[in-house]
N, C-alpha and C. Protein backbone atom coordinates (compact mmCIF):
# COMPACT_ATOMS: atom_id res chain seq x y z
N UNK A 1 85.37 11.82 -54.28
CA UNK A 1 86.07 12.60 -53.29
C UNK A 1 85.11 13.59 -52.61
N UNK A 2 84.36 14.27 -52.97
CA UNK A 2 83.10 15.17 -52.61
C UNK A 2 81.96 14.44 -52.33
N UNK A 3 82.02 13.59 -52.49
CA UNK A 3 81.25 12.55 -51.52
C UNK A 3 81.73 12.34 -50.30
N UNK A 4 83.02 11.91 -50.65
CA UNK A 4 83.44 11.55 -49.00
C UNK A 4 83.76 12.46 -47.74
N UNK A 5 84.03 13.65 -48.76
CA UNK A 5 84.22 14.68 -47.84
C UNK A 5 82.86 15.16 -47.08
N UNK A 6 81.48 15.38 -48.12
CA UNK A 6 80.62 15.99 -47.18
C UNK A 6 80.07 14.71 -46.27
N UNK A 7 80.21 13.70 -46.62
CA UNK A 7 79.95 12.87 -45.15
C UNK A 7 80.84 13.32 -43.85
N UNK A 8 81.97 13.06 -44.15
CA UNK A 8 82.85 13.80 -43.16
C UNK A 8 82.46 15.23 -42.19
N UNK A 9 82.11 16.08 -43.42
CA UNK A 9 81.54 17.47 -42.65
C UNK A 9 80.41 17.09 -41.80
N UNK A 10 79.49 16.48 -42.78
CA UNK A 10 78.16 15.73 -41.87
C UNK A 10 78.58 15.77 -40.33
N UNK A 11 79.07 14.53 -40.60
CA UNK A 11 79.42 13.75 -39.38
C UNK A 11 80.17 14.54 -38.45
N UNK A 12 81.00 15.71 -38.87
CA UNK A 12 82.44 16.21 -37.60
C UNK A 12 81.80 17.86 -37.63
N UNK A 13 80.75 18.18 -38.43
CA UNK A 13 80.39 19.60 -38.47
C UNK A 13 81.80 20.41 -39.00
N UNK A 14 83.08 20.03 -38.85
CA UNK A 14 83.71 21.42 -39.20
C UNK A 14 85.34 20.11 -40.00
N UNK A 15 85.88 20.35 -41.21
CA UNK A 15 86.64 19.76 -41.51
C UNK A 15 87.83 20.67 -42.15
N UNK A 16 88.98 20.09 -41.85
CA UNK A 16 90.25 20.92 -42.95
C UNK A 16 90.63 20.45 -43.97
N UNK A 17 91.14 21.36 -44.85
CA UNK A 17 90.87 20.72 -46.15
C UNK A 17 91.55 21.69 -46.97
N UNK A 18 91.98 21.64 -48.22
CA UNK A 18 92.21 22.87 -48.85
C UNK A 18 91.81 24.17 -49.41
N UNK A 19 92.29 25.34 -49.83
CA UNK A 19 90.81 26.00 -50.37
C UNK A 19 89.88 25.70 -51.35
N UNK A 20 90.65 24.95 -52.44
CA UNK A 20 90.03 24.73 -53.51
C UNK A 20 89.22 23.91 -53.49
N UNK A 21 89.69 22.52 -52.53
CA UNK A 21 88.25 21.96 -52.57
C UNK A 21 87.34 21.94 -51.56
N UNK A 22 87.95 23.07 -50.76
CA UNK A 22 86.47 23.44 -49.65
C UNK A 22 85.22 24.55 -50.35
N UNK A 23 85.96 24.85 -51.76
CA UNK A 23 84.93 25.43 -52.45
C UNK A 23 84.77 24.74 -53.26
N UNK A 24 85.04 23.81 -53.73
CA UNK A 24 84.14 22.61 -54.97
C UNK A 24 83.07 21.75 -53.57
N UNK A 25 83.64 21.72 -52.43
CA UNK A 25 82.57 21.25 -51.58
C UNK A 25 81.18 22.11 -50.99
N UNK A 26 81.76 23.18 -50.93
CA UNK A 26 80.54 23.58 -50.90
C UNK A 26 79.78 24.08 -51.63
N UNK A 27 79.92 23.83 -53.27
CA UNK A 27 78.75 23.79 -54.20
C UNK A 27 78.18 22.47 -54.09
N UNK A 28 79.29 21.48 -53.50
CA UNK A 28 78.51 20.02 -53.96
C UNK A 28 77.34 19.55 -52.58
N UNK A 29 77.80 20.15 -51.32
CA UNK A 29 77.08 19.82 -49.95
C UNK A 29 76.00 20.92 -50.26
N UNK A 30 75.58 21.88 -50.07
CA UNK A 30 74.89 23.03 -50.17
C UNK A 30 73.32 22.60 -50.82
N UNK A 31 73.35 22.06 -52.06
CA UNK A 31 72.30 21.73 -52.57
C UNK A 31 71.81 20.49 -51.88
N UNK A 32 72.51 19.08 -51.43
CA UNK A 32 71.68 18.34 -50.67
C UNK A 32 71.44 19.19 -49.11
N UNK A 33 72.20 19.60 -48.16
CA UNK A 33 71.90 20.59 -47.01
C UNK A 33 70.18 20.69 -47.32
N UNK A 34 69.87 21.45 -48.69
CA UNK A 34 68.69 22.53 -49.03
C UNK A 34 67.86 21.16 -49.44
N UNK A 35 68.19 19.96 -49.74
CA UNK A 35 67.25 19.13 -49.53
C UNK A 35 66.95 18.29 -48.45
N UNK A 36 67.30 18.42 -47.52
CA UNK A 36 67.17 17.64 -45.83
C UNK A 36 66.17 18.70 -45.33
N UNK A 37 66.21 19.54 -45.66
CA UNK A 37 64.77 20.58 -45.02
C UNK A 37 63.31 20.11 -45.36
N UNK A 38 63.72 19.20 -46.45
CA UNK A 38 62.18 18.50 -46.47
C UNK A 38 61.87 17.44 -46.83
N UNK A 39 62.20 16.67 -45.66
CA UNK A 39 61.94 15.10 -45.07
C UNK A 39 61.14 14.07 -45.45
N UNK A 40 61.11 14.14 -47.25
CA UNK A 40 60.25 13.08 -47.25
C UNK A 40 61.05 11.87 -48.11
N UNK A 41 60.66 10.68 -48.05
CA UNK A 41 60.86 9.37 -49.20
C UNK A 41 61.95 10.06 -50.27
N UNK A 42 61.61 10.90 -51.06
CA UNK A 42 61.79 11.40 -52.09
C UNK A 42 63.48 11.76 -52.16
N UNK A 43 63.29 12.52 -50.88
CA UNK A 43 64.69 13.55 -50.66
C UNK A 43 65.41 12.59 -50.30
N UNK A 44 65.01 11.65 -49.58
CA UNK A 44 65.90 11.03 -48.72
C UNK A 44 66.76 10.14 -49.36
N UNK A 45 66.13 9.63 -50.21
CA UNK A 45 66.65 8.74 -51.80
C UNK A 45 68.04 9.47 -52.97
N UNK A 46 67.32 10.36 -52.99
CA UNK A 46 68.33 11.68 -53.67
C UNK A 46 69.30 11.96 -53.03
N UNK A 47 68.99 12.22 -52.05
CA UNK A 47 70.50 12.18 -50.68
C UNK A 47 71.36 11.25 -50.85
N UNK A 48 70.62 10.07 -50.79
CA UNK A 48 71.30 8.86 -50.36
C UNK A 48 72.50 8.42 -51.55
N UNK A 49 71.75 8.69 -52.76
CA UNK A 49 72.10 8.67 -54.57
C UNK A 49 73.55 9.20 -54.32
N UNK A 50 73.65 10.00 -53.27
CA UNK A 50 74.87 11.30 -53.47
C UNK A 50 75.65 10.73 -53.03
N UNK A 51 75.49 10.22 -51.15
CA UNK A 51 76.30 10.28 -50.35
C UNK A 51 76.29 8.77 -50.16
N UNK A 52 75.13 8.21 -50.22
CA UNK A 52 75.42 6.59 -50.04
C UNK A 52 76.13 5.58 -48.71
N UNK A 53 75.44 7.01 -47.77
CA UNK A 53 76.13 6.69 -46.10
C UNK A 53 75.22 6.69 -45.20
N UNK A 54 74.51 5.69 -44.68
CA UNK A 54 73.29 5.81 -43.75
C UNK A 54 73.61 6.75 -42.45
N UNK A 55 74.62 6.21 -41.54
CA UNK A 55 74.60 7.40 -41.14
C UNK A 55 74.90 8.78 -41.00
N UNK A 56 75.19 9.00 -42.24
CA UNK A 56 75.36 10.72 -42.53
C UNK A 56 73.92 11.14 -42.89
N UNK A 57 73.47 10.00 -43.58
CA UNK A 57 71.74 10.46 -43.79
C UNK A 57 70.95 11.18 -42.63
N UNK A 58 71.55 10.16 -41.93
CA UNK A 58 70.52 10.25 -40.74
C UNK A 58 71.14 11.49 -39.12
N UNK A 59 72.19 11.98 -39.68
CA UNK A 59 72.73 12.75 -38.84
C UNK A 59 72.32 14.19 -39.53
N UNK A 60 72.11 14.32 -41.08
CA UNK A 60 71.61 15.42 -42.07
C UNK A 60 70.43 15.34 -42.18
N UNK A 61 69.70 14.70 -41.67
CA UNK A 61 68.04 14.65 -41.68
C UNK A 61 67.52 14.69 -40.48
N UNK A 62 68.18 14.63 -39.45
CA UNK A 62 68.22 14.70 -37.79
C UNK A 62 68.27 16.33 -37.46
N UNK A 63 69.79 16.26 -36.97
CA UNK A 63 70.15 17.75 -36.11
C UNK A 63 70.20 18.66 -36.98
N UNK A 64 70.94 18.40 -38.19
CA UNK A 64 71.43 19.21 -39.27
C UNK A 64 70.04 19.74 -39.89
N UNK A 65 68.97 19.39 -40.49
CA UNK A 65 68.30 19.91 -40.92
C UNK A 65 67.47 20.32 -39.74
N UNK A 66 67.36 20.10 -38.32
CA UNK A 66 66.38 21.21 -37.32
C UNK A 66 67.09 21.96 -37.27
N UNK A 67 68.92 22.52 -37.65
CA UNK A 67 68.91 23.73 -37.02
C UNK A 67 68.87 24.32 -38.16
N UNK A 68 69.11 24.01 -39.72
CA UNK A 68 68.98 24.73 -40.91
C UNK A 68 67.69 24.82 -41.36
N UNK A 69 66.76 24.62 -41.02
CA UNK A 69 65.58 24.55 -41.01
C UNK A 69 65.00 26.35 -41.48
N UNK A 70 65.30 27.37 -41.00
CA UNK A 70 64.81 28.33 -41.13
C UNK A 70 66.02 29.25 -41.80
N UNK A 71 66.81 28.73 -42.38
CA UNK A 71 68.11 29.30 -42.54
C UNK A 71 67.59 29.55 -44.34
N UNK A 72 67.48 30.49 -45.00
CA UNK A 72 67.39 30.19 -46.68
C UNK A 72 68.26 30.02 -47.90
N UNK A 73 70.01 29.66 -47.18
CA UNK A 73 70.99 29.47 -47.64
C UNK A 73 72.03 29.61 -46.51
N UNK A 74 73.65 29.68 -47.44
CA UNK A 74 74.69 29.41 -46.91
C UNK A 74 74.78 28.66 -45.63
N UNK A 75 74.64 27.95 -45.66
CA UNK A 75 74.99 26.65 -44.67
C UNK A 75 76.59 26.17 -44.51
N UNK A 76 77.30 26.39 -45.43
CA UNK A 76 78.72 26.61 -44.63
C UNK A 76 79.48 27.76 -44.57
N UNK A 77 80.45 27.49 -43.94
CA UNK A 77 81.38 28.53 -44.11
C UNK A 77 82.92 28.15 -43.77
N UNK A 78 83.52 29.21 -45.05
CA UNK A 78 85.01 28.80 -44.75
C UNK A 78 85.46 29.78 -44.12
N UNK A 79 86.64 29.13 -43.69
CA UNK A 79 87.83 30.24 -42.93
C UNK A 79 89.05 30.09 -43.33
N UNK A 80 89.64 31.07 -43.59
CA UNK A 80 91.27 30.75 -44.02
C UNK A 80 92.21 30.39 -43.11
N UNK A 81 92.89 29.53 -42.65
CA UNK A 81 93.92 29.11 -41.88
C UNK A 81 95.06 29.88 -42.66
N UNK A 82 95.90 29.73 -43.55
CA UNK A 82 97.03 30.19 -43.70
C UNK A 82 97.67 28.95 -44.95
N UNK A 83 99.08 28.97 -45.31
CA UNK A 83 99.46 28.21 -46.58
C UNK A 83 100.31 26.67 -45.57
N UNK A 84 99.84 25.80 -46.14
CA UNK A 84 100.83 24.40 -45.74
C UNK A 84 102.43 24.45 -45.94
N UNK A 85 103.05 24.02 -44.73
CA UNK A 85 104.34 24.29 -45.43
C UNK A 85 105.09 22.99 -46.37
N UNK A 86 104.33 22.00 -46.64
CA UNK A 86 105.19 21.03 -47.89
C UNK A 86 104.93 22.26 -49.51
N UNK A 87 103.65 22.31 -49.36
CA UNK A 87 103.25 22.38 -50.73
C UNK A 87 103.02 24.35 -50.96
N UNK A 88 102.75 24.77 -50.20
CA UNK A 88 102.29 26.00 -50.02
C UNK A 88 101.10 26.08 -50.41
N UNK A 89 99.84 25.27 -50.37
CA UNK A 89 98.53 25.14 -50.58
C UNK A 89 98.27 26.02 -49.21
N UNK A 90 96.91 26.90 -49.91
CA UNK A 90 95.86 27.62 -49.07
C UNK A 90 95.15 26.44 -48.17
N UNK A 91 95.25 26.38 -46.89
CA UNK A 91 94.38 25.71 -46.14
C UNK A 91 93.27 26.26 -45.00
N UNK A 92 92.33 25.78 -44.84
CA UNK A 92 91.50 26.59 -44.73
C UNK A 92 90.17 25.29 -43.87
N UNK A 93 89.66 25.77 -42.73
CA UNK A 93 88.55 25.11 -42.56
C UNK A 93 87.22 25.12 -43.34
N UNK A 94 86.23 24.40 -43.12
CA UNK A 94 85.37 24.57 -44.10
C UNK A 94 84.16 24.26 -42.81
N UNK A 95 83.00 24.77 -42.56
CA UNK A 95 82.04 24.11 -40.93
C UNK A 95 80.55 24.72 -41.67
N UNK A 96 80.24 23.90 -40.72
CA UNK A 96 78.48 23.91 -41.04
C UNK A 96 78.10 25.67 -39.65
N UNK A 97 77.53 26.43 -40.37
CA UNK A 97 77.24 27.83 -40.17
C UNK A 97 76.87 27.37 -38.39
N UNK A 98 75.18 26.66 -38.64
CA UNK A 98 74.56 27.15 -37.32
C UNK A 98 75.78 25.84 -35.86
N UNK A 99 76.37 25.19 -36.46
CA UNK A 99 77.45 24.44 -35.16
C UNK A 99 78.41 25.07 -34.49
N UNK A 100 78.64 26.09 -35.14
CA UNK A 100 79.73 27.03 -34.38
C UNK A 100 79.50 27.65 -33.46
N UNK A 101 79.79 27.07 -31.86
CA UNK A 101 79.25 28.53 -30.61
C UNK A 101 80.19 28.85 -30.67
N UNK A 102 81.28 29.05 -30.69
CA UNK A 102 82.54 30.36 -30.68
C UNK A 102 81.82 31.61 -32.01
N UNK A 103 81.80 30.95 -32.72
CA UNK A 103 81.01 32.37 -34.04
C UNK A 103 79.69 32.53 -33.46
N UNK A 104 78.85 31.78 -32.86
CA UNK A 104 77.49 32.29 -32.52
C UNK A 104 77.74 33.50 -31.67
N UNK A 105 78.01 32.96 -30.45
CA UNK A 105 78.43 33.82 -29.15
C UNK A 105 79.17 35.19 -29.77
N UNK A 106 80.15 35.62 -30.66
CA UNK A 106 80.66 36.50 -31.09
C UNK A 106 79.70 37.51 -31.79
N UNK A 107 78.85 37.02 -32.09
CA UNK A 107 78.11 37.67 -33.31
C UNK A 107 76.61 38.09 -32.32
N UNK A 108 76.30 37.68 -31.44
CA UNK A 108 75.84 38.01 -30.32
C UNK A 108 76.20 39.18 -29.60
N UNK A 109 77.74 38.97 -29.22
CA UNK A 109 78.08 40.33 -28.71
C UNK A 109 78.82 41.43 -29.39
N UNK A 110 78.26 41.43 -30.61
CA UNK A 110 78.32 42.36 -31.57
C UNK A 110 77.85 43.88 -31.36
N UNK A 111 78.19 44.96 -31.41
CA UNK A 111 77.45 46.18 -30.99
C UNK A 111 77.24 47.08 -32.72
N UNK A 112 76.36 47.48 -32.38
CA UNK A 112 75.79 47.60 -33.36
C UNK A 112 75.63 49.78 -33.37
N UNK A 113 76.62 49.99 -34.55
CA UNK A 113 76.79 51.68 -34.08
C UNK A 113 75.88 52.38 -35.02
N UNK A 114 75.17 53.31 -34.59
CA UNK A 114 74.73 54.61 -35.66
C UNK A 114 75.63 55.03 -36.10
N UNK A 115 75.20 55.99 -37.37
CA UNK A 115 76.44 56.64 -38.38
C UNK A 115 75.51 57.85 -38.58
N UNK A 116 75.81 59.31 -38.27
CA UNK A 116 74.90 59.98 -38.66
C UNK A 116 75.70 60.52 -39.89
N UNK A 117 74.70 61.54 -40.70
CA UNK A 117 75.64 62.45 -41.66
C UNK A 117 76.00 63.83 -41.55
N UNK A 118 75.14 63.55 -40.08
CA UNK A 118 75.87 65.51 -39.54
C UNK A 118 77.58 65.66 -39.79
N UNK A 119 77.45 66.98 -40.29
CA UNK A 119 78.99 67.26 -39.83
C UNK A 119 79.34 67.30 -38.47
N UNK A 120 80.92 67.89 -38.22
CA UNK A 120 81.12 67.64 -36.70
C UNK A 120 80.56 69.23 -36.29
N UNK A 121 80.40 70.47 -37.17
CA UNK A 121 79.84 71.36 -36.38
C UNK A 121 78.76 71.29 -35.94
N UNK A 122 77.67 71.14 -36.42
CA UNK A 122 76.59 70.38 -35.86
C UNK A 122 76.44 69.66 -34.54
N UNK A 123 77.29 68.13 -34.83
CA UNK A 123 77.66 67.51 -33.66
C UNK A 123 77.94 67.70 -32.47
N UNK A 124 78.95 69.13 -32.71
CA UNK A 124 79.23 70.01 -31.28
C UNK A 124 78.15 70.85 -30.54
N UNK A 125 77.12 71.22 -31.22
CA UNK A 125 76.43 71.51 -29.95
C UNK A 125 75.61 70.86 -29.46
N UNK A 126 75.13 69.46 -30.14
CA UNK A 126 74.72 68.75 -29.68
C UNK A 126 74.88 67.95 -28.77
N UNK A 127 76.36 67.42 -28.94
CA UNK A 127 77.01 66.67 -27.42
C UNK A 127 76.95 67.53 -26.49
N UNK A 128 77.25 69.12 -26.53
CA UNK A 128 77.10 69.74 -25.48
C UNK A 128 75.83 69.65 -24.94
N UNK A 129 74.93 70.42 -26.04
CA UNK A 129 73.74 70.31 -24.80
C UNK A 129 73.22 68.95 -24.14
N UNK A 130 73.44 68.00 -24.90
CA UNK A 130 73.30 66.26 -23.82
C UNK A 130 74.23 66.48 -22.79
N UNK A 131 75.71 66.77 -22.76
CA UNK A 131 76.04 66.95 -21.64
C UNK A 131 75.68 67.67 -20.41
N UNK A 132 74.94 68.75 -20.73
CA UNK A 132 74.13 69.65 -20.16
C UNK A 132 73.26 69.17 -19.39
N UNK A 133 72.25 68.58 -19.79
CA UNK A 133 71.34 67.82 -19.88
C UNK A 133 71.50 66.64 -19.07
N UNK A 134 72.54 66.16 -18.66
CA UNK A 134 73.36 64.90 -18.15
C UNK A 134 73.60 65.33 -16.45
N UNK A 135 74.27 66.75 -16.53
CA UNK A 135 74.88 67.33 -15.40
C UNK A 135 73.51 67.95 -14.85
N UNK A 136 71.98 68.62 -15.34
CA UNK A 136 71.25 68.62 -14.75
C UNK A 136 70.87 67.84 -13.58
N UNK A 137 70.69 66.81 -14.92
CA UNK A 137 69.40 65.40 -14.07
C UNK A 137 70.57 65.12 -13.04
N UNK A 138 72.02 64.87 -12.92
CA UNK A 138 72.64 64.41 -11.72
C UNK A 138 72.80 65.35 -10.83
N UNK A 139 72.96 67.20 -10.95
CA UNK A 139 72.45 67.97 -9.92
C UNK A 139 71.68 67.97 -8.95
N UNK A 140 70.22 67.57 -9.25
CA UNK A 140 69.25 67.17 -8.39
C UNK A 140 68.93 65.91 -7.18
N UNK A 141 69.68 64.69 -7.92
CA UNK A 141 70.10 63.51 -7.45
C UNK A 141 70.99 63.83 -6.25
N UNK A 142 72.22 64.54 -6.60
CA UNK A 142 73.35 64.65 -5.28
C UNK A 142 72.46 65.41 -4.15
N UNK A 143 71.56 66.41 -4.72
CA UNK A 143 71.06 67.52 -3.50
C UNK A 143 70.30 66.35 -2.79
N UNK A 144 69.27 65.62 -2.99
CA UNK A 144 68.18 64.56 -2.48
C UNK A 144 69.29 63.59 -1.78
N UNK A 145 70.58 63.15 -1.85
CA UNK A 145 71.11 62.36 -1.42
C UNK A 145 72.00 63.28 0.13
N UNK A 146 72.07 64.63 -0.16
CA UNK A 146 72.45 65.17 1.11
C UNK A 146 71.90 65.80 1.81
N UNK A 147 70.49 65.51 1.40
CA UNK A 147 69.43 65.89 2.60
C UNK A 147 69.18 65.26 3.50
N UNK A 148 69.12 63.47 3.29
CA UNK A 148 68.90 62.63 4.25
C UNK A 148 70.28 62.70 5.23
N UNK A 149 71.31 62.81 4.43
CA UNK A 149 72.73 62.69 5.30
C UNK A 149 72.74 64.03 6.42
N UNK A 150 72.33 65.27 6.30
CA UNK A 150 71.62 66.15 6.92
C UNK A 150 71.36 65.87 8.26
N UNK A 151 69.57 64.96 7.95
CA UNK A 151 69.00 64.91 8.62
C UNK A 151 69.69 63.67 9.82
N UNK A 152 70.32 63.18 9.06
CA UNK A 152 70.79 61.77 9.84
C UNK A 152 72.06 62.18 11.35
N UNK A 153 72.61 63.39 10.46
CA UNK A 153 74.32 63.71 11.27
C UNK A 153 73.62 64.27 12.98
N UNK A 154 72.36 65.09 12.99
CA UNK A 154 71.90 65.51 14.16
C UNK A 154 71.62 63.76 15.54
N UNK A 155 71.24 63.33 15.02
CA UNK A 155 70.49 61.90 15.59
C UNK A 155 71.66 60.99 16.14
N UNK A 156 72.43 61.48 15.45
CA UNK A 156 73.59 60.40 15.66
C UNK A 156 74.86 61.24 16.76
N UNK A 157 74.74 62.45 16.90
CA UNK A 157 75.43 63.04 18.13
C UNK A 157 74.55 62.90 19.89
């Protein structure tokens, strides 16, 4: 059964499945994954021992291992969907990490915050004087912008 399934993942990058055995699968996919990173006779045999599917071999020794290639674990990941309604089983996707552009793209536009350990009294005069500091530098800006308007209003009567 964990055979057939990680061909499946192989092959579709992202499969549903239950929770329980999207975590007996990914102890059982995980360790060959970590052997497709290095492409020789050897591995490829050991693979094969497992899965016994040419082309899952060759789709896990292809794309799958250039993009896990620099990765030094977790190669999948689950997600919880919610409970089935015959059985009330946890169901849950199970996908290969680097295939996901909806999670790539997200994690991309991730913002990333400081945390200081000032208190907030502290804090307060500090935002002030940046605000300060803010209303300067744009003081100078408005004056330079109504000088030319100035010079312009004569020329134009």
């Amino acid at each position: 059964m964990l055979a057939n399934m990680t061909i499946s993942l192989i092959m579709h990058k992202r499969i549903t499945t239950t929770l329980a055995k999207a975590k007996a699968l990914k102890k059982y996919a995980e360790p060959l994954i970590t052997r497709c990173k290095d492409d020789s006779t050897h591995s490829r045999r050991v693979v094969f021992s497992h899965l016994q599917n040419k082309e899952a071999l060759k789709e896990l020794f292809g794309p799958v291992a250039a993009k896990v290639g620099d990765r030094p674990g977790g190669y999948t990941r689950i997600i919880k969907l919610g409970f089935r309604k015959g059985d009330g089983a946890e169901i849950c996707f199970i996908e290969l990490v680097d295939f996901d552009e909806n999670m790539a793209k997200t994690a991309g536009k991730k913002k990333a915050t400081r945390r200081s350990r000032r208190s907030a009294k502290a804090e307060a005069p500090a935002a002030e004087a940046a605000a300060e500091t803010v209303e300067a530098t744009e003081a100078p800006a408005a004056e330079t912008a109504e000088a030319p308007a100035k010079d312009e209003a004569p020329k134009a009567e």
